[in-house]
C-alpha atoms as a PDB file:
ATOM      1  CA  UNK A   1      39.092  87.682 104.368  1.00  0.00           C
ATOM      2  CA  UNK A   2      41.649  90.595 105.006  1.00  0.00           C
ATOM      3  CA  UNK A   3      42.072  89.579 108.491  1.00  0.00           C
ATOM      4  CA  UNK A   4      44.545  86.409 108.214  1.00  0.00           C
ATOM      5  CA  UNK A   5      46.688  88.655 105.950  1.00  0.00           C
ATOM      6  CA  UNK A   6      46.712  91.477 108.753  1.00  0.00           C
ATOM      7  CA  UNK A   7      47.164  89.059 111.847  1.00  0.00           C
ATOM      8  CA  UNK A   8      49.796  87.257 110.133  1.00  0.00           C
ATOM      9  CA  UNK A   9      51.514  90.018 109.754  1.00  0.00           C
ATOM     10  CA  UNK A  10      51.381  91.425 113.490  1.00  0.00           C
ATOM     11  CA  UNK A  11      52.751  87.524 114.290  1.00  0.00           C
ATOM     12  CA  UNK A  12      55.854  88.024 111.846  1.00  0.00           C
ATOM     13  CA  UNK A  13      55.983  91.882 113.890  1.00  0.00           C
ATOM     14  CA  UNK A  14      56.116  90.196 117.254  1.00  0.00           C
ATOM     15  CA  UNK A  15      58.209  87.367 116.318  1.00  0.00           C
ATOM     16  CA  UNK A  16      60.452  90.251 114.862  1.00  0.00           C
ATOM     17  CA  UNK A  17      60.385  91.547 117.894  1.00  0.00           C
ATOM     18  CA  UNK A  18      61.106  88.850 120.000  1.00  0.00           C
ATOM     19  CA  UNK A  19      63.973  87.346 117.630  1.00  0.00           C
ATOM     20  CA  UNK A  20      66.132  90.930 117.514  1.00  0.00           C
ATOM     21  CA  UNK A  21      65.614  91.098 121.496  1.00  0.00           C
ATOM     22  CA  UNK A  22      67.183  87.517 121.925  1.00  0.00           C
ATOM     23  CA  UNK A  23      69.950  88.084 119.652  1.00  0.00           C
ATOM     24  CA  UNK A  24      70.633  91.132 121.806  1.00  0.00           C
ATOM     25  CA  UNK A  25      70.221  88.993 124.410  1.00  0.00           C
ATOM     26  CA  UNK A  26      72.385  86.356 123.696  1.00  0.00           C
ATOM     27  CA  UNK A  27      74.979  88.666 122.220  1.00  0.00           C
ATOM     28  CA  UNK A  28      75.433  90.878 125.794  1.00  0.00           C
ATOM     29  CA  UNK A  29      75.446  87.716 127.830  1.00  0.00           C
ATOM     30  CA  UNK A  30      78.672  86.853 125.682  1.00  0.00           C
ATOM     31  CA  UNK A  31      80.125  89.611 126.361  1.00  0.00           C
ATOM     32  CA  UNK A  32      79.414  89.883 129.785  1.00  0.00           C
ATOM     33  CA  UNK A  33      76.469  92.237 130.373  1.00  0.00           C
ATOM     34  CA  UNK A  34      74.737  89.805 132.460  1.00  0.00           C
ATOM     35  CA  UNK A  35      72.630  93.297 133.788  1.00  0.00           C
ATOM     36  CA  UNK A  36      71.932  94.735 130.396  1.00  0.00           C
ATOM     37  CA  UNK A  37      70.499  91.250 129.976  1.00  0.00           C
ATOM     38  CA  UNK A  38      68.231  90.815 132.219  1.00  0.00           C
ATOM     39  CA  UNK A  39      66.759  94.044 131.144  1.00  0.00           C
ATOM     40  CA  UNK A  40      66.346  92.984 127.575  1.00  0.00           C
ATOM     41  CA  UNK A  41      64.389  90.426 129.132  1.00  0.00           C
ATOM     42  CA  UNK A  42      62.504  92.468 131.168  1.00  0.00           C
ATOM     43  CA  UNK A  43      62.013  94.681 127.409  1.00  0.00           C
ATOM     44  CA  UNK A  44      60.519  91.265 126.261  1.00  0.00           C
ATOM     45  CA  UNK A  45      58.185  91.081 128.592  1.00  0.00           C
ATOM     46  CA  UNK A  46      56.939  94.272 129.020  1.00  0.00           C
ATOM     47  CA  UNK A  47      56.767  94.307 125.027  1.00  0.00           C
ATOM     48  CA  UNK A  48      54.772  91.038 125.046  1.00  0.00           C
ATOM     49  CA  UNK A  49      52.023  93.030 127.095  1.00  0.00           C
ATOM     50  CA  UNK A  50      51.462  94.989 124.161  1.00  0.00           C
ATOM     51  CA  UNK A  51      48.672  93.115 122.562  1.00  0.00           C
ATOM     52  CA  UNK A  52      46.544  92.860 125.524  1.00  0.00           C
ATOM     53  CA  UNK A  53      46.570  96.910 126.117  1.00  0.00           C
ATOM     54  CA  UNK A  54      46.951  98.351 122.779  1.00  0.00           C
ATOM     55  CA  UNK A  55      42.795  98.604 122.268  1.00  0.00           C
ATOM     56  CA  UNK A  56      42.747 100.693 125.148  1.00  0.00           C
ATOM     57  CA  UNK A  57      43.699 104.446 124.525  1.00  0.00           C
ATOM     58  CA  UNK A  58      45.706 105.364 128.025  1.00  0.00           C
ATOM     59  CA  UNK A  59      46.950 101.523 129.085  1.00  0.00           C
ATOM     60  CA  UNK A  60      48.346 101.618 125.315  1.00  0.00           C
ATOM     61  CA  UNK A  61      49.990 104.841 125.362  1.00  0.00           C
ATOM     62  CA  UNK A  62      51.635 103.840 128.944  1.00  0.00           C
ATOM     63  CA  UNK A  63      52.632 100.765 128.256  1.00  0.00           C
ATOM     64  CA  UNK A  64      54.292 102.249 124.502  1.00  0.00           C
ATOM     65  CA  UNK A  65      56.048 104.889 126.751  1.00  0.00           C
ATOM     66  CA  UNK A  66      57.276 101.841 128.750  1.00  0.00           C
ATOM     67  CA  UNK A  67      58.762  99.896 126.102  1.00  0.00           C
ATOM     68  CA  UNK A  68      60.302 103.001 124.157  1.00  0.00           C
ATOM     69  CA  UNK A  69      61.924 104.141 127.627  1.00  0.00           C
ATOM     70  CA  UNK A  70      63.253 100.327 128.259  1.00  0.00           C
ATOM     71  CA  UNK A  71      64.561 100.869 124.396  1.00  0.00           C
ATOM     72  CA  UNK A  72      66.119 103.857 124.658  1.00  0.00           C
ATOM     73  CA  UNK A  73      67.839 102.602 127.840  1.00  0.00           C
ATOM     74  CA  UNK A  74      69.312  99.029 126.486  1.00  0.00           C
ATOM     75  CA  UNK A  75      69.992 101.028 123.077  1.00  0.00           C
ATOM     76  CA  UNK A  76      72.296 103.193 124.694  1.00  0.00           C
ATOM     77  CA  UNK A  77      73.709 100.290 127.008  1.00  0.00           C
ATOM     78  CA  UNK A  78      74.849  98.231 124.067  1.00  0.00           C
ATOM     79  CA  UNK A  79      74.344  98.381 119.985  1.00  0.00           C
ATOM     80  CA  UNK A  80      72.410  95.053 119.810  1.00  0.00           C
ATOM     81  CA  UNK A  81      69.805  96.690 121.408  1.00  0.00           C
ATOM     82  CA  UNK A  82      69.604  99.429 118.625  1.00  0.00           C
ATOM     83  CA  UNK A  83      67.610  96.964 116.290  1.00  0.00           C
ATOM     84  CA  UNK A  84      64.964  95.803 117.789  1.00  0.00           C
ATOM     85  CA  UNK A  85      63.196  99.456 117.579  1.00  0.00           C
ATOM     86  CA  UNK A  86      61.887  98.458 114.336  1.00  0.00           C
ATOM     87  CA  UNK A  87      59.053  96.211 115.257  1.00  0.00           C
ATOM     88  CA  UNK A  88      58.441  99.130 118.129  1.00  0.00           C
ATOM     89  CA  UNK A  89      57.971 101.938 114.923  1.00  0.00           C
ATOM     90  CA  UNK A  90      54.492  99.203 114.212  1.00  0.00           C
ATOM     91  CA  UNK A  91      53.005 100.280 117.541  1.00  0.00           C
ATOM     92  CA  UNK A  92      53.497 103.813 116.864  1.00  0.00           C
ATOM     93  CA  UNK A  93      51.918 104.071 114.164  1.00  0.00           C
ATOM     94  CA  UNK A  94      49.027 101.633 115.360  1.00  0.00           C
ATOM     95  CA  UNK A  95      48.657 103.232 118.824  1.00  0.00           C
ATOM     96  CA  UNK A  96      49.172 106.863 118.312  1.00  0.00           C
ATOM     97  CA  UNK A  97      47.126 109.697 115.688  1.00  0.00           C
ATOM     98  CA  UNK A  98      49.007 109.592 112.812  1.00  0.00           C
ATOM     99  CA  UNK A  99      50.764 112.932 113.284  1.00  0.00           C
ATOM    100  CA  UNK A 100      52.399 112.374 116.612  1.00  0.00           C
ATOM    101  CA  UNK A 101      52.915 108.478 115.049  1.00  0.00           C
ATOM    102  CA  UNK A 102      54.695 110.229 112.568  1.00  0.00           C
ATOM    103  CA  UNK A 103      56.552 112.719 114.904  1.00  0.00           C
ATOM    104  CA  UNK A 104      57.724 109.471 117.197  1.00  0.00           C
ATOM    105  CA  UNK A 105      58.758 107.428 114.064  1.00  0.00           C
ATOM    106  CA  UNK A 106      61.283 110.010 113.514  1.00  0.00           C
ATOM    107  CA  UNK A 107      61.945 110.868 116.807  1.00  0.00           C
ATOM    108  CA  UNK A 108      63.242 107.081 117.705  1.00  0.00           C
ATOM    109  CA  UNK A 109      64.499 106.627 113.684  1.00  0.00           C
ATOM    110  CA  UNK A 110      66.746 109.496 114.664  1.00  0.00           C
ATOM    111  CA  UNK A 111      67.947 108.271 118.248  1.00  0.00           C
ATOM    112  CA  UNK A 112      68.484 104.910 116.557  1.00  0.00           C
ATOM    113  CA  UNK A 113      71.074 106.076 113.840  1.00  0.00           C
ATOM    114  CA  UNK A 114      72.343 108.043 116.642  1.00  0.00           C
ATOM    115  CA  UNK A 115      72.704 105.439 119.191  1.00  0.00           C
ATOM    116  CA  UNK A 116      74.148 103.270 116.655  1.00  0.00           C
ATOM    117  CA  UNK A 117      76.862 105.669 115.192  1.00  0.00           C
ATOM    118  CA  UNK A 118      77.967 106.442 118.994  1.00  0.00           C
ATOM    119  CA  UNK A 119      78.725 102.502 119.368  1.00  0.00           C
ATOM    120  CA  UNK A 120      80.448 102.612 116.683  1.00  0.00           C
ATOM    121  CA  UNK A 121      82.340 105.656 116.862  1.00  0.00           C
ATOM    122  CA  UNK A 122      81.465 107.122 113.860  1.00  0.00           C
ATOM    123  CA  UNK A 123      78.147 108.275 111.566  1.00  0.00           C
ATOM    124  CA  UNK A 124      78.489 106.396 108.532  1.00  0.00           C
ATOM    125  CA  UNK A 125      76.124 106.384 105.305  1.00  0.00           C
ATOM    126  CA  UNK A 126      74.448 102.799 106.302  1.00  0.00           C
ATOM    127  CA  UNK A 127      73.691 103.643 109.492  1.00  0.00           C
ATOM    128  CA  UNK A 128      71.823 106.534 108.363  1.00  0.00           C
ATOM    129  CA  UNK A 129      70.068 104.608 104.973  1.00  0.00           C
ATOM    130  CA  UNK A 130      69.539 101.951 106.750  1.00  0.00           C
ATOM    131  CA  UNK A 131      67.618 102.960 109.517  1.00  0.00           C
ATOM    132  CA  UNK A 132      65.952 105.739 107.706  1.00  0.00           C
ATOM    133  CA  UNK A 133      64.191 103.634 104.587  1.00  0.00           C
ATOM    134  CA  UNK A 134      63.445 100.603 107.257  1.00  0.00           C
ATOM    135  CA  UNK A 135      61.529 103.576 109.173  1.00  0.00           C
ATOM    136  CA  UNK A 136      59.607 104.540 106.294  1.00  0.00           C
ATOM    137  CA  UNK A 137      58.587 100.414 105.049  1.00  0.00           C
ATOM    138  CA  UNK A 138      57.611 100.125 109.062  1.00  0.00           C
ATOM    139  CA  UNK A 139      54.928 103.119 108.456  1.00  0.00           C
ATOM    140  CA  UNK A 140      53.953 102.297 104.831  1.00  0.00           C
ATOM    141  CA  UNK A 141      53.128  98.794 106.110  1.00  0.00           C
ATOM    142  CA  UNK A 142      51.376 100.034 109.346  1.00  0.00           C
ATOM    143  CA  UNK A 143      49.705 102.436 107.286  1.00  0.00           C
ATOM    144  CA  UNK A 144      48.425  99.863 104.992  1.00  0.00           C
ATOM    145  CA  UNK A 145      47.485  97.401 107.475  1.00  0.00           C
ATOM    146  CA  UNK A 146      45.036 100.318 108.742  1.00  0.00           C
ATOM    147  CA  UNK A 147      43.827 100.869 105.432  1.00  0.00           C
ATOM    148  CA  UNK A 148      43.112  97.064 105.188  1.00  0.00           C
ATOM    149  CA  UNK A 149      41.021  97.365 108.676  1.00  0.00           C
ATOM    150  CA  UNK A 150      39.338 100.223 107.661  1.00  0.00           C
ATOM    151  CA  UNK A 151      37.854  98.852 104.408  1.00  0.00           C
ATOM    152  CA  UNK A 152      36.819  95.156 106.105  1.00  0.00           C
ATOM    153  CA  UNK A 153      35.278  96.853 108.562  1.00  0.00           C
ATOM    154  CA  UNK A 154      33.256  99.138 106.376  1.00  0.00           C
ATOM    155  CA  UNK A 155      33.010  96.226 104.383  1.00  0.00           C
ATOM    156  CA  UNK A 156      31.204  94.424 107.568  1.00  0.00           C
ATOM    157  CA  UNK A 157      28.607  96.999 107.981  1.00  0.00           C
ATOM    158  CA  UNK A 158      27.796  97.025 104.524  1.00  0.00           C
ATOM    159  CA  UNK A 159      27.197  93.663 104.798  1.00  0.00           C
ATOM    160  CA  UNK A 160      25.198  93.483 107.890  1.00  0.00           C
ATOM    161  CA  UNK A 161      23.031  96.932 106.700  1.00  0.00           C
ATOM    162  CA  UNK A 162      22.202  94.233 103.391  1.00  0.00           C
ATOM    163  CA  UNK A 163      21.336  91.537 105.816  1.00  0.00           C
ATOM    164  CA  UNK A 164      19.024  94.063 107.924  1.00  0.00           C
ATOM    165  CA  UNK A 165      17.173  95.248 104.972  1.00  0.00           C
ATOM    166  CA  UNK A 166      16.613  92.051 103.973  1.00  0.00           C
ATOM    167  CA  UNK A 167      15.022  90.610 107.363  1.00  0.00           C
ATOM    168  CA  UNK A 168      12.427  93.780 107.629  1.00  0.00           C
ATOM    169  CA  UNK A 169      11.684  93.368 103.922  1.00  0.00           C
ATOM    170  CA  UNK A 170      10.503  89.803 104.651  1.00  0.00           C
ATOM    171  CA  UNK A 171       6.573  89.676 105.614  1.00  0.00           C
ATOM    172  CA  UNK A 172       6.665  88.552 109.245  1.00  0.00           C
ATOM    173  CA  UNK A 173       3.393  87.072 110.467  1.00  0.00           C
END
């Protein structure tokens, strides 16, 4: 029951994603960064990899170090790219042990408001706020989505233990 809430959720993530990377996107290409966007592109795809790898412990972490370097990169480039880190602060928290999720949460909150106050020109109370409370939403959601997994799979085994008990209770023949 608790897993349509939790994979519509990591569709509205991705589609997060994918909408802040083409409004980057589109915003470079009208102002002439044809190169910076290709590369957002190129973000998009390598992002889009991300469901297929994140089960498995080293292609996960590899492909998360890919898509935060890619980040960093187009975030410095141009400001659009600044905003799309926010669906990237899910995969920390779902890839990585919660205390170096919680270390790289920061880590790229911080770069964020910093990348974004260098574009433009100056650190201003918004750009701080902003980023800082979305940061901490991103992790009490991702945090709660493993919660949610946690207790429908224990859920699952108490249910199948039940169903187990039952069959060798039953006289077989």
């Amino acid at each position: 029951m608790m897993d349509i809430p939790l994979r519509l959720l990591g569709w509205a993530v991705h589609l997060t994603a994918f909408g802040l990377l083409a409004i980057a996107v589109v915003t470079v290409l009208h102002e002439d960064q044809v190169g910076v966007a290709a590369a957002g592109v190129l973000l998009g795809i390598v992002y889009a990899a991300g469901p297929s790898v994140e089960d498995r412990p080293v292609a996960g972490q590899v492909w998360l170090a890919a898509v935060t370097a890619l980040w960093l990169a187009l975030a410095v480039a141009a400001a659009p790219f600044v905003w799309p880190v926010f669906p990237l602060l899910f995969a920390y928290v779902r890839m990585l042990p919660l205390w170096l999720a919680m270390f790289g949460v920061g880590t790229v909150t911080a770069v964020a408001v910093l990348a974004a106050a260098w574009h433009a020109g100056e650190l201003t109370m918004p750009l701080v706020a902003g980023p800082g409370l979305a940061a901490a939403v991103v992790t009490l959601l991702a945090l709660a989505c493993q919660a949610m997994r946690a207790e429908a799979a224990r859920a699952l085994g108490e249910q199948a233990g039940r169903l187990l008990d039952e069959q060798a209770a039953r006289p077989h023949p």
